[in-house]
C-alpha atoms as a PDB file:
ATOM      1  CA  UNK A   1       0.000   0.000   0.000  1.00  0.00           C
ATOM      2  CA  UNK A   2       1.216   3.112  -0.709  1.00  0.00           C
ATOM      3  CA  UNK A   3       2.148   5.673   1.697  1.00  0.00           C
ATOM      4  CA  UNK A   4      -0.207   7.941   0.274  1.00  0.00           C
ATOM      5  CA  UNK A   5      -3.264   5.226   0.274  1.00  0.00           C
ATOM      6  CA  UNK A   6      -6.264   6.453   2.184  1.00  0.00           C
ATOM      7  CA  UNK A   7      -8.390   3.784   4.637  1.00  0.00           C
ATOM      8  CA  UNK A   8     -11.830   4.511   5.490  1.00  0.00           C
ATOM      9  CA  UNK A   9     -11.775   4.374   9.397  1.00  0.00           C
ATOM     10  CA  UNK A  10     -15.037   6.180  10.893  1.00  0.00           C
ATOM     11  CA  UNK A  11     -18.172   7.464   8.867  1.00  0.00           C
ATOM     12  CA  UNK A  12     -19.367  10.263  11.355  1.00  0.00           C
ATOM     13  CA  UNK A  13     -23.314  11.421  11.524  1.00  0.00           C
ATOM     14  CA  UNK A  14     -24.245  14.835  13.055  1.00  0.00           C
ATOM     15  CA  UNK A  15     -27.187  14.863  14.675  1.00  0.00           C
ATOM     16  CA  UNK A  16     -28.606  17.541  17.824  1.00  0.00           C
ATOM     17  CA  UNK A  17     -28.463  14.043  20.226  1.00  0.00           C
ATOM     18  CA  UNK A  18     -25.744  12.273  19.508  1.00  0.00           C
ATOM     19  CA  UNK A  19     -27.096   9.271  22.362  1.00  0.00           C
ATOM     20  CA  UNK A  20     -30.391   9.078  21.918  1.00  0.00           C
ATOM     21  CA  UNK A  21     -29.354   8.621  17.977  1.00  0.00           C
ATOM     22  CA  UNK A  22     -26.318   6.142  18.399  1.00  0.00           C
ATOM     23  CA  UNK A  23     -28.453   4.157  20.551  1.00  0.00           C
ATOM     24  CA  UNK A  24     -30.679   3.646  17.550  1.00  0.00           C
ATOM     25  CA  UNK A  25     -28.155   2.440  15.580  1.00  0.00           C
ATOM     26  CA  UNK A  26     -26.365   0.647  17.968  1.00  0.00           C
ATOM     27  CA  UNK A  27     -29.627  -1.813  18.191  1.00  0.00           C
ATOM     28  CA  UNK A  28     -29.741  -1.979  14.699  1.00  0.00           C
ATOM     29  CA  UNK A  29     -26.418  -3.310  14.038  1.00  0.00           C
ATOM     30  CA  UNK A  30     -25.916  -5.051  16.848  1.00  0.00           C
ATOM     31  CA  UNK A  31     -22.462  -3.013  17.752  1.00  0.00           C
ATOM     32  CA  UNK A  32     -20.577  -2.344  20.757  1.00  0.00           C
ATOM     33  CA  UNK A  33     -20.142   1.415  21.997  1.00  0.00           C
ATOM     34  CA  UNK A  34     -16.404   1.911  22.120  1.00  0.00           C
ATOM     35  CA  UNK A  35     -16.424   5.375  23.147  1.00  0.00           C
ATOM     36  CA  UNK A  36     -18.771   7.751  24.905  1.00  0.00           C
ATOM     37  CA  UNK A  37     -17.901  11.422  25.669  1.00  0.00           C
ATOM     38  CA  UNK A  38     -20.400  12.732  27.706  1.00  0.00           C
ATOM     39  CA  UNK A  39     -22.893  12.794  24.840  1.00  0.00           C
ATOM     40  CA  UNK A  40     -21.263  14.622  22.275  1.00  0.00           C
ATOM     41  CA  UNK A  41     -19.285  12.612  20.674  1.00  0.00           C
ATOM     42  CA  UNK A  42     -20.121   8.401  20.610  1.00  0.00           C
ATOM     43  CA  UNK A  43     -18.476   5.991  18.476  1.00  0.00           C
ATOM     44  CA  UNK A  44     -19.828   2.209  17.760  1.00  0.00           C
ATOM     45  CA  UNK A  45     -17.896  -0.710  16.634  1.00  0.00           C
ATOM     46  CA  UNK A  46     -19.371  -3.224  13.972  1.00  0.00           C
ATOM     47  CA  UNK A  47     -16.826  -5.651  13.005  1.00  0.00           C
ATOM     48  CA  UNK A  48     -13.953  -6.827  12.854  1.00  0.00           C
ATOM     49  CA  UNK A  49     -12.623  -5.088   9.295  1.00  0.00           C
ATOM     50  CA  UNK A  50     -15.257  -2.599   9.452  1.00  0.00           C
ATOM     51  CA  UNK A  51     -14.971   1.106   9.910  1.00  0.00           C
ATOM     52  CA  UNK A  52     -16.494   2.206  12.847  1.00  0.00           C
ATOM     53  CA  UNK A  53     -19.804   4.646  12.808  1.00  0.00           C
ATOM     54  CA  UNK A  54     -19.702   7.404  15.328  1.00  0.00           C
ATOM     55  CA  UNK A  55     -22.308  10.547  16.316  1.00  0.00           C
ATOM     56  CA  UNK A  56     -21.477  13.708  17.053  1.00  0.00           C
ATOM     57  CA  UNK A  57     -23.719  16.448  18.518  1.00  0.00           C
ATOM     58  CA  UNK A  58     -23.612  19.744  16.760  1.00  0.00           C
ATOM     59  CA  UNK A  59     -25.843  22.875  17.471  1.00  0.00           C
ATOM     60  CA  UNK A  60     -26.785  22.723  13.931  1.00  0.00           C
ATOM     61  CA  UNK A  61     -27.357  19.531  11.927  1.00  0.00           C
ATOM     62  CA  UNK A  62     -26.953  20.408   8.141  1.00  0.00           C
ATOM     63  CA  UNK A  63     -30.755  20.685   6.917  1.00  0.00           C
ATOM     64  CA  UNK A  64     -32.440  19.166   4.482  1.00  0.00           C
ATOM     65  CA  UNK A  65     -31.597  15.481   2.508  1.00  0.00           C
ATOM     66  CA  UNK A  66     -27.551  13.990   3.453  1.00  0.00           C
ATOM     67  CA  UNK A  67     -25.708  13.932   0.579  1.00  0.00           C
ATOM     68  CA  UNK A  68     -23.827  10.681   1.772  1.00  0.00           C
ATOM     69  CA  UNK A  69     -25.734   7.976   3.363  1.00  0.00           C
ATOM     70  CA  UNK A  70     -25.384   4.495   4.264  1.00  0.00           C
ATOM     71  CA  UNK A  71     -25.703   1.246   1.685  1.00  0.00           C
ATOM     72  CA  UNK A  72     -26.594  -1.825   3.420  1.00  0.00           C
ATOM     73  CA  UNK A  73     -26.904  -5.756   3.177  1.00  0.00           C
ATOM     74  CA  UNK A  74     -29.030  -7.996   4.308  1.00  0.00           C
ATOM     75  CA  UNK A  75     -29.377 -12.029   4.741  1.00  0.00           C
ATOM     76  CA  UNK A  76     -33.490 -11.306   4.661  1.00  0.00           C
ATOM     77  CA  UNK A  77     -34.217  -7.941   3.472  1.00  0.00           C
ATOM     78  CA  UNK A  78     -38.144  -8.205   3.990  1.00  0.00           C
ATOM     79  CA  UNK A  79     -37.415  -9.032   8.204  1.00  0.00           C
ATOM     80  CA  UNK A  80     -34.451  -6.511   8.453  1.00  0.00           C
ATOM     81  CA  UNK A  81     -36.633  -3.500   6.913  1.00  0.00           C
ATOM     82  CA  UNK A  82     -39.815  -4.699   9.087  1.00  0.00           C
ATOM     83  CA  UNK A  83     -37.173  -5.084  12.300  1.00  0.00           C
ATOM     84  CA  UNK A  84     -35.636  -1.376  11.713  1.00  0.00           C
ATOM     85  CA  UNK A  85     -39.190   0.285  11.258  1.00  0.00           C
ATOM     86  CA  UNK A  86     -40.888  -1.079  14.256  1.00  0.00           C
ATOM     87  CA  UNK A  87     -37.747   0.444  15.748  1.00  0.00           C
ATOM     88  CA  UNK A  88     -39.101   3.597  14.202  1.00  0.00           C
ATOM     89  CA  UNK A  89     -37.078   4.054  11.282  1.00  0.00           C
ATOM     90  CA  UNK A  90     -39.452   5.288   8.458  1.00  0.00           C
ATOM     91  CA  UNK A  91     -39.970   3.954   5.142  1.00  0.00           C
ATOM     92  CA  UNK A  92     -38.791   6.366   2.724  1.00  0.00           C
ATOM     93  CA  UNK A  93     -39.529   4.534  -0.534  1.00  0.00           C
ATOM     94  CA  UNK A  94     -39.047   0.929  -2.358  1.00  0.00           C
ATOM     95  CA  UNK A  95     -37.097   0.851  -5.416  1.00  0.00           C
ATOM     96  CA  UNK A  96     -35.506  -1.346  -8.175  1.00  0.00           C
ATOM     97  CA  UNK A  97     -33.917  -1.261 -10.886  1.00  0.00           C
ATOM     98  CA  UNK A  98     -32.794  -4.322 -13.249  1.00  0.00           C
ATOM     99  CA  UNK A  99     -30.962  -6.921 -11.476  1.00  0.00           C
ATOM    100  CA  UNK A 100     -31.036  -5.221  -7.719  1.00  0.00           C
ATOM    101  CA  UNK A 101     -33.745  -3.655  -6.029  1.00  0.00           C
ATOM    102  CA  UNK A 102     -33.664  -2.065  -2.469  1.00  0.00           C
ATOM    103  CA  UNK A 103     -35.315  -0.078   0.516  1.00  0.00           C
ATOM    104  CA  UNK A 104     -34.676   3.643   1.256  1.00  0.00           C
ATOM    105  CA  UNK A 105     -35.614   4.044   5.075  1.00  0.00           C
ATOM    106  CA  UNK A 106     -34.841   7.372   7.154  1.00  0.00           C
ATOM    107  CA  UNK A 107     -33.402   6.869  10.789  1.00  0.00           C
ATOM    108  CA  UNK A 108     -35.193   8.431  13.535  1.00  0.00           C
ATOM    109  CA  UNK A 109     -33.336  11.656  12.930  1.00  0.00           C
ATOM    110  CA  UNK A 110     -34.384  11.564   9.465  1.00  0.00           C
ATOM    111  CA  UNK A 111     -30.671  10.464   7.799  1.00  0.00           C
ATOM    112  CA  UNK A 112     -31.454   8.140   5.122  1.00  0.00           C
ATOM    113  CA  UNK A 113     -29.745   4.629   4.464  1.00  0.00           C
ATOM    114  CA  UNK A 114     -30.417   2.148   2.013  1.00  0.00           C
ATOM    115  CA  UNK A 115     -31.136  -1.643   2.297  1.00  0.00           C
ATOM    116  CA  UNK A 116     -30.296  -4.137   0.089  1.00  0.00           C
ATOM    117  CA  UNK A 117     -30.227  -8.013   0.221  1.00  0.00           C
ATOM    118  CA  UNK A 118     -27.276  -9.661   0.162  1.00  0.00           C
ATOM    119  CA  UNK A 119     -27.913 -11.956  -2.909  1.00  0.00           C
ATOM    120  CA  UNK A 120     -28.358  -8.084  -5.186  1.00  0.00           C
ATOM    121  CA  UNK A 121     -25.276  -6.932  -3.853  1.00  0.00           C
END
């Protein structure tokens, strides 16, 4: 690898409560809090191999849609989606296109992620 090579390590989410959100996500990934800084900053581990996902708490969340979000895989993409909105995730939209289709939920701070199932991936 070159010395110059960049490694994803962290993908970081704003949000006005940074607990209350990675607590969300925490249950839906089944991940481990690694650090906690007295609710403004909390990070989450998900894997071995995988970069971690942390929440920060800023006065200001940048409004409207995220311009990166989250793509993710499933085993069973039907009881995943019903298992994140009965955690009150809401259903943004289904959607296909030839060969892959997938489900466009918000989290409960309205930051939409994506979920595929592992056999379209």
């Amino acid at each position: 690898m070159s010395a110059h090579a960049l490694t994803l390590a962290m993908i970081t989410i704003d949000t006005d409560d940074a607990l209350a959100l990675s607590k969300w996500w925490r249950a839906a990934f089944d991940a481990e809090v690694v650090a906690e800084n007295d609710g403004w900053f909390v990070t989450l581990a998900l894997g071995e191999g995988i970069p971690l996902l942390a929440f920060q708490k800023v006065d200001d969340p940048t409004p409207g849609k995220n311009r990166i979000h989250l793509d993710l895989v499933a085993q069973d993409r039907a009881a995943t989606v019903r298992r994140l909105l009965d955690a009150g995730a809401t259903l943004i939209a289904e959607r296909e296109m030839p060969g892959m289709s997938w489900v466009t939920l918000a989290d409960p701070a309205g930051n939409e992620f994506c979920v595929a199932a592992a056999a379209d991936h």
